[in-house]
PDB file of N, CA and C in Angstrom:
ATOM      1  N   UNK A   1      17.188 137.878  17.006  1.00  0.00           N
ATOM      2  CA  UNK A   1      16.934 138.096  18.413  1.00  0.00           C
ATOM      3  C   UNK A   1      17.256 139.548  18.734  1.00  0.00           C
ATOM      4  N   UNK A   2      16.264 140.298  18.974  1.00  0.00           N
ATOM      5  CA  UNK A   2      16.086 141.919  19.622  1.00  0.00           C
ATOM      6  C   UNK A   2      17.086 142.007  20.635  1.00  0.00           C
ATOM      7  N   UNK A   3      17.834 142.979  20.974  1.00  0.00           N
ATOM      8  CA  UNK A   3      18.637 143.116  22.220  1.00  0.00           C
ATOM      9  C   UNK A   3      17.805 144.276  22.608  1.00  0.00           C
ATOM     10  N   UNK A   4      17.692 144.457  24.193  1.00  0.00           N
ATOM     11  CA  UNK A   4      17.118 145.774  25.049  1.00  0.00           C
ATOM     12  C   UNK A   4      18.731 146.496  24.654  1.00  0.00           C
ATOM     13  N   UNK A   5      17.810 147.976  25.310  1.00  0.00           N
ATOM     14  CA  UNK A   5      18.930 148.969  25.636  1.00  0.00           C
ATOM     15  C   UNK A   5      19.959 148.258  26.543  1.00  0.00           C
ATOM     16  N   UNK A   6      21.382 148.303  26.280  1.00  0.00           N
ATOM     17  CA  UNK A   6      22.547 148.127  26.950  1.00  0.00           C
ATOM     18  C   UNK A   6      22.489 148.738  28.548  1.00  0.00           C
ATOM     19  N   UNK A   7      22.465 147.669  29.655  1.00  0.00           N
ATOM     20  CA  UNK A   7      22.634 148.203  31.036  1.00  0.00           C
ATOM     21  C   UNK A   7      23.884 148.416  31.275  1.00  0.00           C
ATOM     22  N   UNK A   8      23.698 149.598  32.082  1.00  0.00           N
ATOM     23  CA  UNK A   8      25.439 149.995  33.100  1.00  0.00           C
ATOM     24  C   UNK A   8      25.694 149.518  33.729  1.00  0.00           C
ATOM     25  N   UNK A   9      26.555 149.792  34.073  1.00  0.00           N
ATOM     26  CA  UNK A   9      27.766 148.121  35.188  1.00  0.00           C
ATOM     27  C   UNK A   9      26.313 148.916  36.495  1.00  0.00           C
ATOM     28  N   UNK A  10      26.564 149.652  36.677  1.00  0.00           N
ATOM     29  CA  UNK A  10      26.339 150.466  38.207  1.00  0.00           C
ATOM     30  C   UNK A  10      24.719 149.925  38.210  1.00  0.00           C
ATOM     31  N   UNK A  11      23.864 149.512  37.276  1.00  0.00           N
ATOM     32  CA  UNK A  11      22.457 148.713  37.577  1.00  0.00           C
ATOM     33  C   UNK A  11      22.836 147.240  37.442  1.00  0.00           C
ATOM     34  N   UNK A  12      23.732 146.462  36.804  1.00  0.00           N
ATOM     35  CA  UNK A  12      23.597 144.911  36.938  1.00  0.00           C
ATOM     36  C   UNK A  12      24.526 144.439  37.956  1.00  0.00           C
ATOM     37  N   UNK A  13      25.239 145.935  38.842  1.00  0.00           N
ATOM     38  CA  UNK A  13      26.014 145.286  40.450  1.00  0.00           C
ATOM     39  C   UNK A  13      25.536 144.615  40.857  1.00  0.00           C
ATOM     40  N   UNK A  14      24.325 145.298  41.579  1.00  0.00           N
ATOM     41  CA  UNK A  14      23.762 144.658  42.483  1.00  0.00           C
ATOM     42  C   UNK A  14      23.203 143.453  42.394  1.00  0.00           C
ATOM     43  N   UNK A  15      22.785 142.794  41.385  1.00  0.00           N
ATOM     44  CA  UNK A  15      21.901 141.596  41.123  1.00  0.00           C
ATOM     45  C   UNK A  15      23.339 140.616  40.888  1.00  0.00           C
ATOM     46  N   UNK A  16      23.710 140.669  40.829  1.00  0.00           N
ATOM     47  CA  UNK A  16      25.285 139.896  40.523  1.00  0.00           C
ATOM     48  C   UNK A  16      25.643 140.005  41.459  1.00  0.00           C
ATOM     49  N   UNK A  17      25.989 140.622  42.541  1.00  0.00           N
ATOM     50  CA  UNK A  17      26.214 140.806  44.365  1.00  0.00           C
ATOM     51  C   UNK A  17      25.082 139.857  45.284  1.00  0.00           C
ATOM     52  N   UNK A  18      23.968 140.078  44.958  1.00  0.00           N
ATOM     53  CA  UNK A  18      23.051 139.282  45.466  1.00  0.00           C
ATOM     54  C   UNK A  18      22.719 137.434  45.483  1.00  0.00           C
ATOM     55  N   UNK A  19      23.440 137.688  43.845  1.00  0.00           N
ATOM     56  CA  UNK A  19      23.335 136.208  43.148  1.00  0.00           C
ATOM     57  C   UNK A  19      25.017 135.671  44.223  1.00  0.00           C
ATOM     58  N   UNK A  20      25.820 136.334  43.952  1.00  0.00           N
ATOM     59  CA  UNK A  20      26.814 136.092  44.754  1.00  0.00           C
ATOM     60  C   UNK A  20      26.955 135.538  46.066  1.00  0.00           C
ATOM     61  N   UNK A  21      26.158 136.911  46.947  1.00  0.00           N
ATOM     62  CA  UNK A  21      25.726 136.380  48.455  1.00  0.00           C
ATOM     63  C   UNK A  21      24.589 135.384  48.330  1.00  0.00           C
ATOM     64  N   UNK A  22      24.005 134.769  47.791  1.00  0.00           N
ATOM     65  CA  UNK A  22      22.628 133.726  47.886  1.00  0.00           C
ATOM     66  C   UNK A  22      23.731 132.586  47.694  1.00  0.00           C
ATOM     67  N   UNK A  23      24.653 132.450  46.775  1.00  0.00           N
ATOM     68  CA  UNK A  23      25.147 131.394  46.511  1.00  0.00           C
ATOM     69  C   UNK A  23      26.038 130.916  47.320  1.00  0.00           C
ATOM     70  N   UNK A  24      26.828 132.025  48.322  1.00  0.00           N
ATOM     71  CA  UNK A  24      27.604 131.660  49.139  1.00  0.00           C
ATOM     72  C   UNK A  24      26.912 131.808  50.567  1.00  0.00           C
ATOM     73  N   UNK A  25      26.118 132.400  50.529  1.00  0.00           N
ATOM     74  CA  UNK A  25      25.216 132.270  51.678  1.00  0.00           C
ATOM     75  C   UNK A  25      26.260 133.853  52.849  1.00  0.00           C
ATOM     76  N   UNK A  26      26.940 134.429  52.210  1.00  0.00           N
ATOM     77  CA  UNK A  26      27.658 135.729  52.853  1.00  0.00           C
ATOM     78  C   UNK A  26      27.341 137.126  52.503  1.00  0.00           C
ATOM     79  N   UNK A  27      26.890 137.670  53.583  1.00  0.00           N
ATOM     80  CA  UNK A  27      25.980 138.567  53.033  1.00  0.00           C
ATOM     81  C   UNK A  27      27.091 139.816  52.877  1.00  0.00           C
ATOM     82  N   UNK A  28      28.360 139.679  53.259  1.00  0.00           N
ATOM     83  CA  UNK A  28      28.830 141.120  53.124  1.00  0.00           C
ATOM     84  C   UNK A  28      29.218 141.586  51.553  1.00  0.00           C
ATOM     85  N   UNK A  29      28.744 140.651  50.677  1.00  0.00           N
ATOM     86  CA  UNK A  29      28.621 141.504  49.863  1.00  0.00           C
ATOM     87  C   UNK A  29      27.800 142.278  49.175  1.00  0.00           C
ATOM     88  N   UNK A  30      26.805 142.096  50.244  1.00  0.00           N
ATOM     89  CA  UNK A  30      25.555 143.078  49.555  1.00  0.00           C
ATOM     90  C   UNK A  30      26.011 144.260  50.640  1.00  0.00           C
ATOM     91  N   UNK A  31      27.264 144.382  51.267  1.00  0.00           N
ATOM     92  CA  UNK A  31      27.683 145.590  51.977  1.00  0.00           C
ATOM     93  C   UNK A  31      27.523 146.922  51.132  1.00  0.00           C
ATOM     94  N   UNK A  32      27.747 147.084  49.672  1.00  0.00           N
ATOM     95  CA  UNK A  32      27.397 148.430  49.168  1.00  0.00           C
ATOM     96  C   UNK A  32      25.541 148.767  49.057  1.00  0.00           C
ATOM     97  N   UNK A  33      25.113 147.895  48.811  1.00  0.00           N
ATOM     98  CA  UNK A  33      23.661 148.025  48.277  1.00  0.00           C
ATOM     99  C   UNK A  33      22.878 148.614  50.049  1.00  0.00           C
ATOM    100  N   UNK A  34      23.274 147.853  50.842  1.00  0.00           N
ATOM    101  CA  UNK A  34      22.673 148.104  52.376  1.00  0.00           C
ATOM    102  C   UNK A  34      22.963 149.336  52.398  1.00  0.00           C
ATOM    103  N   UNK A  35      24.573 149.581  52.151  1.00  0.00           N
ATOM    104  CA  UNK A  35      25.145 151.521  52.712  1.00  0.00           C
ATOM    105  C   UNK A  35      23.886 152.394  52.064  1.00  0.00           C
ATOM    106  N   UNK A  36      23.980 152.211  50.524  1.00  0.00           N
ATOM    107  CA  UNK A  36      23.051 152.796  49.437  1.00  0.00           C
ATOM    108  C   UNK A  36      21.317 152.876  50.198  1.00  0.00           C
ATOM    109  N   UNK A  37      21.258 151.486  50.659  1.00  0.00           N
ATOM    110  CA  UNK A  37      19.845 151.975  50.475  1.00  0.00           C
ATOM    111  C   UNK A  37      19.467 152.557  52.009  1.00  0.00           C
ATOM    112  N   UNK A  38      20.440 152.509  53.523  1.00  0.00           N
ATOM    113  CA  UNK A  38      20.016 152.405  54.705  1.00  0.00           C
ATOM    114  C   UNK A  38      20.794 154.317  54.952  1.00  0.00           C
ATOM    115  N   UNK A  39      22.092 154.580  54.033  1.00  0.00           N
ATOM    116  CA  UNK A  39      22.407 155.710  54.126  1.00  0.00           C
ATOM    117  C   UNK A  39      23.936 155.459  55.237  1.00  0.00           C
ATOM    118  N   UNK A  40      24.779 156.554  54.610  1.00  0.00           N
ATOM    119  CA  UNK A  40      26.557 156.493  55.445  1.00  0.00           C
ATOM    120  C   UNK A  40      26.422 156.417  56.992  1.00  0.00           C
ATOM    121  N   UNK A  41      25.104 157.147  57.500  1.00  0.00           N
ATOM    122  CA  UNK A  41      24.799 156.776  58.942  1.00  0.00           C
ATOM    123  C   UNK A  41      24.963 155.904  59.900  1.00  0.00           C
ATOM    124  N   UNK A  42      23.470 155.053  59.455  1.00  0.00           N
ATOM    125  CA  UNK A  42      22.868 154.146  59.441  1.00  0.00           C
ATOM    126  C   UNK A  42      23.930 152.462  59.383  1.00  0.00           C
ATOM    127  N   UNK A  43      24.584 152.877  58.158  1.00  0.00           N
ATOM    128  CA  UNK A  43      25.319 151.741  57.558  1.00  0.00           C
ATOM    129  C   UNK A  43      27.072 151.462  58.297  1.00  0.00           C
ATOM    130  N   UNK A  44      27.073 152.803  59.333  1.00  0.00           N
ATOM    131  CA  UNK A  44      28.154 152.639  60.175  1.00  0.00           C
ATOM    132  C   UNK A  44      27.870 151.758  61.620  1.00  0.00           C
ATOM    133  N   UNK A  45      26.213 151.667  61.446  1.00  0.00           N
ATOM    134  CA  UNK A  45      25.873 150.884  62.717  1.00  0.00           C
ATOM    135  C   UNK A  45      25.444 149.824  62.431  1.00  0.00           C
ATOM    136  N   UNK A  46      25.607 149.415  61.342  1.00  0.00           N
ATOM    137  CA  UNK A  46      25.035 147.864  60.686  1.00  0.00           C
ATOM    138  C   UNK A  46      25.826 147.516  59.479  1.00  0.00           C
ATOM    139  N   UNK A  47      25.687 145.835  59.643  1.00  0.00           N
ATOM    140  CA  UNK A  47      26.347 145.488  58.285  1.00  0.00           C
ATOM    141  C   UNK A  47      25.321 144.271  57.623  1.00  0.00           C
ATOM    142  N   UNK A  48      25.524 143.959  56.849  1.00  0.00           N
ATOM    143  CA  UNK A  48      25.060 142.342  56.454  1.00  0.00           C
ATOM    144  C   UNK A  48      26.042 141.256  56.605  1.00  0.00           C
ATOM    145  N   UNK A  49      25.616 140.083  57.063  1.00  0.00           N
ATOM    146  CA  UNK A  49      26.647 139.212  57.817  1.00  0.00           C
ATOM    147  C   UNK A  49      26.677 138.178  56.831  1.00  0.00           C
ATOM    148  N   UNK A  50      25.155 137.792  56.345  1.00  0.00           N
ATOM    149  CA  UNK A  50      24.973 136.673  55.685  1.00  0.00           C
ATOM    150  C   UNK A  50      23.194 136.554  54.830  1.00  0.00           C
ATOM    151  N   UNK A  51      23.309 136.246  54.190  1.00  0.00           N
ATOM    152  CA  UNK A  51      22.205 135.686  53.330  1.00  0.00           C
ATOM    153  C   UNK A  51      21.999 134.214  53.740  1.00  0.00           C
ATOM    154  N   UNK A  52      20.764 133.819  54.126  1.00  0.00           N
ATOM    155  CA  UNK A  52      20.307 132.123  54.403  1.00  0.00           C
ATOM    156  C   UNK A  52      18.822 132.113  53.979  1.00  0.00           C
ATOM    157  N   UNK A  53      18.654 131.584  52.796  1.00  0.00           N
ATOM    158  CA  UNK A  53      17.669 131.307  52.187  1.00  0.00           C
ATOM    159  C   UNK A  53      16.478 132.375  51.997  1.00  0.00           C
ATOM    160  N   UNK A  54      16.806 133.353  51.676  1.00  0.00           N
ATOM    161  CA  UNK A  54      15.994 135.006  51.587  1.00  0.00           C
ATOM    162  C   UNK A  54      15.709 135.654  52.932  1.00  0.00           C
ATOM    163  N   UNK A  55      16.429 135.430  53.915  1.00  0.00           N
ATOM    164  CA  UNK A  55      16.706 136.074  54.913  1.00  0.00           C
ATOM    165  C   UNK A  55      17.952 136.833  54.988  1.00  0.00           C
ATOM    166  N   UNK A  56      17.663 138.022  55.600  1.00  0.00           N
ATOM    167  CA  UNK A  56      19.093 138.498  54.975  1.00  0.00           C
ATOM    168  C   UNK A  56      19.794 139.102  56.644  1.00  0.00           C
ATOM    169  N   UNK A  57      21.018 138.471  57.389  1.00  0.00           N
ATOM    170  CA  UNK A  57      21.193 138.989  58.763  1.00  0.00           C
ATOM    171  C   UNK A  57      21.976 140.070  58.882  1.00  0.00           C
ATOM    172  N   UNK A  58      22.033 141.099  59.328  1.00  0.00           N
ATOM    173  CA  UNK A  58      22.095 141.949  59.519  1.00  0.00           C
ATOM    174  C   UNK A  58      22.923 142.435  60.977  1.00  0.00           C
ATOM    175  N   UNK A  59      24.138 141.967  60.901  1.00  0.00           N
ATOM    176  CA  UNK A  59      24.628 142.889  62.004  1.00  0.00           C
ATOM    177  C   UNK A  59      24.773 144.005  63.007  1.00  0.00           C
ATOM    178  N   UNK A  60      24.625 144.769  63.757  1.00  0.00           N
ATOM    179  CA  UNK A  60      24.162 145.848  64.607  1.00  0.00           C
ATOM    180  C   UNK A  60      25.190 146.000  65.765  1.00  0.00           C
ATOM    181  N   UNK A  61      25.181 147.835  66.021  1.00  0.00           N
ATOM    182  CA  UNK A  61      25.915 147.372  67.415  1.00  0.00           C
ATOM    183  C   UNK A  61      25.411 147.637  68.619  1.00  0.00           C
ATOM    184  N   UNK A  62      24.374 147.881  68.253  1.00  0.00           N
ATOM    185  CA  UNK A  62      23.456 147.689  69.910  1.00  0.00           C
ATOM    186  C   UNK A  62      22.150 147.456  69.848  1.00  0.00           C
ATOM    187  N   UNK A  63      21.201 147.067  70.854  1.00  0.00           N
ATOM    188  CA  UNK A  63      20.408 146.100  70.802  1.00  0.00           C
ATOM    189  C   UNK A  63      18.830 147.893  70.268  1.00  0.00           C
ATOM    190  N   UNK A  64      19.473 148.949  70.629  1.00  0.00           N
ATOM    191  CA  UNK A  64      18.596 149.632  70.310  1.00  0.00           C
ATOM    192  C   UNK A  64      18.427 149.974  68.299  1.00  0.00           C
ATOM    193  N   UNK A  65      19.456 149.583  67.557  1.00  0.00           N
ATOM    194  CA  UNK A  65      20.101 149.619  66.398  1.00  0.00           C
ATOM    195  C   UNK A  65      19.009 148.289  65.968  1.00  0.00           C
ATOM    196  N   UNK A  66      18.888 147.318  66.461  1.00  0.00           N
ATOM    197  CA  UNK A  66      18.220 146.670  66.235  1.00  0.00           C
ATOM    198  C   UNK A  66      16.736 146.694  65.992  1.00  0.00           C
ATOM    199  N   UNK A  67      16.262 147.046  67.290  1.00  0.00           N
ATOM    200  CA  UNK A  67      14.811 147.691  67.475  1.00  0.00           C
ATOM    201  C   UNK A  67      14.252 148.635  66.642  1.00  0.00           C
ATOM    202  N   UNK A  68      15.068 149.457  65.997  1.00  0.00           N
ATOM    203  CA  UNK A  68      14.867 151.053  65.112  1.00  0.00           C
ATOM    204  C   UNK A  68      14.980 150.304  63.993  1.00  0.00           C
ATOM    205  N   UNK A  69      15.787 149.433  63.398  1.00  0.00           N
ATOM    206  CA  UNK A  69      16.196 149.140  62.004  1.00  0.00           C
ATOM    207  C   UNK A  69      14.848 147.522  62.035  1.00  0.00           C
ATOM    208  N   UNK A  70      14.136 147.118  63.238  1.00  0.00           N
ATOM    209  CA  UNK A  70      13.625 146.074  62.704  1.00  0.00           C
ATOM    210  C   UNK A  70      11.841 147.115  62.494  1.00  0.00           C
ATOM    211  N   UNK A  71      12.096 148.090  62.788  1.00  0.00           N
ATOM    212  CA  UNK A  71      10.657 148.256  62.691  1.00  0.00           C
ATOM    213  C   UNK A  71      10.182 149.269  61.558  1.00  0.00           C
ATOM    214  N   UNK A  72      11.744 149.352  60.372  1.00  0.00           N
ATOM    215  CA  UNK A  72      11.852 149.584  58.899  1.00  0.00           C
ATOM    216  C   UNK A  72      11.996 148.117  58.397  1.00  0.00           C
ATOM    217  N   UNK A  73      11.848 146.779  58.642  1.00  0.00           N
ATOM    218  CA  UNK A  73      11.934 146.052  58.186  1.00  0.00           C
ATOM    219  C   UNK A  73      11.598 145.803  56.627  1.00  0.00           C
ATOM    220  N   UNK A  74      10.050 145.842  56.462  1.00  0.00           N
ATOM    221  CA  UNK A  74       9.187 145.828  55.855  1.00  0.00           C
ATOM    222  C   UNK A  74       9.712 146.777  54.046  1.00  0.00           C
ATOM    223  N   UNK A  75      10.013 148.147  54.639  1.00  0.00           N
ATOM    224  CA  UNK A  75      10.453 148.819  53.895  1.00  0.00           C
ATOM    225  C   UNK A  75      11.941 148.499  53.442  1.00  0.00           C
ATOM    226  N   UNK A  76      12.771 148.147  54.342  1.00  0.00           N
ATOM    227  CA  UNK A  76      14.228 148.057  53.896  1.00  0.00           C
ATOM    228  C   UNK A  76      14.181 147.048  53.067  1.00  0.00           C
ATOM    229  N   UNK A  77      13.152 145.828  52.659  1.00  0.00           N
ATOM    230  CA  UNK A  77      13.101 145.160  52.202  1.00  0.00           C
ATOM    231  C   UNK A  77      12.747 145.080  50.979  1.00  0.00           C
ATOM    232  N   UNK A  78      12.045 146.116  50.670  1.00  0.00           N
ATOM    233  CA  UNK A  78      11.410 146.500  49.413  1.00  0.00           C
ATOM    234  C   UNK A  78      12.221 147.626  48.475  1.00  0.00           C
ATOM    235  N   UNK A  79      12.967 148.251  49.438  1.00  0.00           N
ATOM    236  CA  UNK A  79      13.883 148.940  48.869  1.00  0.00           C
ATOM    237  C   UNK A  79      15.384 148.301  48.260  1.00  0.00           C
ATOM    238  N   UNK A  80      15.468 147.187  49.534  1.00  0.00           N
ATOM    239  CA  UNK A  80      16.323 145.989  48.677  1.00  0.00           C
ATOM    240  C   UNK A  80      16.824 145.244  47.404  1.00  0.00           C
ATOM    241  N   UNK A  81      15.131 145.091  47.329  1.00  0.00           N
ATOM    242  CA  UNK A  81      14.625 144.133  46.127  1.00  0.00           C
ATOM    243  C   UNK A  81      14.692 144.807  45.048  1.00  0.00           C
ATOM    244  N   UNK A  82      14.191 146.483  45.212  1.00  0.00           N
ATOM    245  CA  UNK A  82      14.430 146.886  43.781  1.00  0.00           C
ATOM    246  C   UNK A  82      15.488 147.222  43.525  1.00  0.00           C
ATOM    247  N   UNK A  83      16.870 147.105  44.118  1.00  0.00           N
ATOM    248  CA  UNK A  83      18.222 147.293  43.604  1.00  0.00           C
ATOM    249  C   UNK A  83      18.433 145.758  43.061  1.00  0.00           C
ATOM    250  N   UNK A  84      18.028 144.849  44.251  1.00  0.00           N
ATOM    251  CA  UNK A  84      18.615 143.286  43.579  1.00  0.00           C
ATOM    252  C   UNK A  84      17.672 142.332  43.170  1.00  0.00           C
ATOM    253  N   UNK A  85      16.863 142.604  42.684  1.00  0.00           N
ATOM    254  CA  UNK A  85      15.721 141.916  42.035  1.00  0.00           C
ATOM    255  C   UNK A  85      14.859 141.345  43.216  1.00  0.00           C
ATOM    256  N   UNK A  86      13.345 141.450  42.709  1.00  0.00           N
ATOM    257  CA  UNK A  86      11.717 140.803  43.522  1.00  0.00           C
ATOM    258  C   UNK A  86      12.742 139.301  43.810  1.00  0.00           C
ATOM    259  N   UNK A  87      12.255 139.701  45.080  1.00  0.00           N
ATOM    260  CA  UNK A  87      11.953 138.350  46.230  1.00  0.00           C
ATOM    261  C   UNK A  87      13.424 137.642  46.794  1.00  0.00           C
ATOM    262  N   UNK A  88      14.300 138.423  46.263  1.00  0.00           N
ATOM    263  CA  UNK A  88      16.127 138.467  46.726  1.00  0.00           C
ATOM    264  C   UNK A  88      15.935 138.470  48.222  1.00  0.00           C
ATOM    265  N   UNK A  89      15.630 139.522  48.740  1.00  0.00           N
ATOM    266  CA  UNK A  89      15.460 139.513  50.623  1.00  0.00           C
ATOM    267  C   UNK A  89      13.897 139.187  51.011  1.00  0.00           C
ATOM    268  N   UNK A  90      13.901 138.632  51.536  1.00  0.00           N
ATOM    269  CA  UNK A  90      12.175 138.236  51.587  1.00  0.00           C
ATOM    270  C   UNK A  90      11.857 138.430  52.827  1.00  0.00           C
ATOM    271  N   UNK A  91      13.651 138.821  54.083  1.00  0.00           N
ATOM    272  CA  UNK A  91      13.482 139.511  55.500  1.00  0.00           C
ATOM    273  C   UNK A  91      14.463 139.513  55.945  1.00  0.00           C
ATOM    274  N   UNK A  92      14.221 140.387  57.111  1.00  0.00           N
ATOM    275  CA  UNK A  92      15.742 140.727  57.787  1.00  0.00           C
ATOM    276  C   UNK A  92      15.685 140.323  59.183  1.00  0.00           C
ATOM    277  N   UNK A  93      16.678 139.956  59.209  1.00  0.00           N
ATOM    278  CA  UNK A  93      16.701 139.642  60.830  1.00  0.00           C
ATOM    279  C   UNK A  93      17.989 140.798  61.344  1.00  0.00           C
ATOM    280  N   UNK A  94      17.835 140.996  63.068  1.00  0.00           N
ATOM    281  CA  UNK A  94      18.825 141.990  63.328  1.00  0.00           C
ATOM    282  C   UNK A  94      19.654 140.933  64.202  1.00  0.00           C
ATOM    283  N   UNK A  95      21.122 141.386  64.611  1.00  0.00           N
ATOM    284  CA  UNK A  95      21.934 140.443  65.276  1.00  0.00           C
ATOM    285  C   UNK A  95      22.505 141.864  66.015  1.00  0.00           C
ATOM    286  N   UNK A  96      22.697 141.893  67.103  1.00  0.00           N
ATOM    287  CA  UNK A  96      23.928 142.573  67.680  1.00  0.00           C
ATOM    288  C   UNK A  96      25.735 142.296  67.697  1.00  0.00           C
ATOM    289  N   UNK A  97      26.041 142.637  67.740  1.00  0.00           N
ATOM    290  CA  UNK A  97      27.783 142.471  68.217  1.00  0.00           C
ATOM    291  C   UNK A  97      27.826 142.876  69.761  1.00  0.00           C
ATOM    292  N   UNK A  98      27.966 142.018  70.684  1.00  0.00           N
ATOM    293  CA  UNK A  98      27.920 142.635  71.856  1.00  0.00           C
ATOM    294  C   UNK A  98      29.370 142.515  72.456  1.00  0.00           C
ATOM    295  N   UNK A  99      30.391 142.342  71.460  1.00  0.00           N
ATOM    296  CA  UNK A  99      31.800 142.194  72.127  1.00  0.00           C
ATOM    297  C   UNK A  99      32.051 144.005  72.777  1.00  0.00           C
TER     298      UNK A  99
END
């Protein structure tokens, strides 16, 4: 049996984070992969809350954070997938924190 080239911890994180949050259905641990792919900005105004069945929710702290980040949906999603493998987020929903 052939072995591939040996992967680095830093490419099989994320798919092991993902498998993680799908199984527990908690998305903050795809908290590094979101920072990574949304940027230190971005990722101070959002978090991931939870994973529920390839939806992935997405915390926010204002309802305009929402509006801006749902209409990268499409893309944040695809940029997702190729850190944690095809068809891991299949969408995002936005949530506010309005405390």
């Amino acid at each position: 049996m052939a072995r591939g080239e040996p992967k680095s911890l830093e490419s099989l994180l994320p798919r092991v984070l993902a498998r993680l949050a799908g199984e527990s259905g908690r998305g903050h641990a795809l908290a590094p992969v979101w920072g990574a792919v949304v940027g230190a900005h971005i990722a101070r105004h959002s978090s991931p809350r939870a994973l529920e069945g390839g939806t992935l929710v997405i915390i926010v702290t204002s309802a305009e954070w929402a509006r801006t980040l749902e209409a990268e949906a499409p893309s944040l999603c695809a940029q997702l997938n190729e850190r944690l493998g095809p068809g891991t987020v299949k969408a995002l929903t936005f949530r506010w924190d309005t405390r």
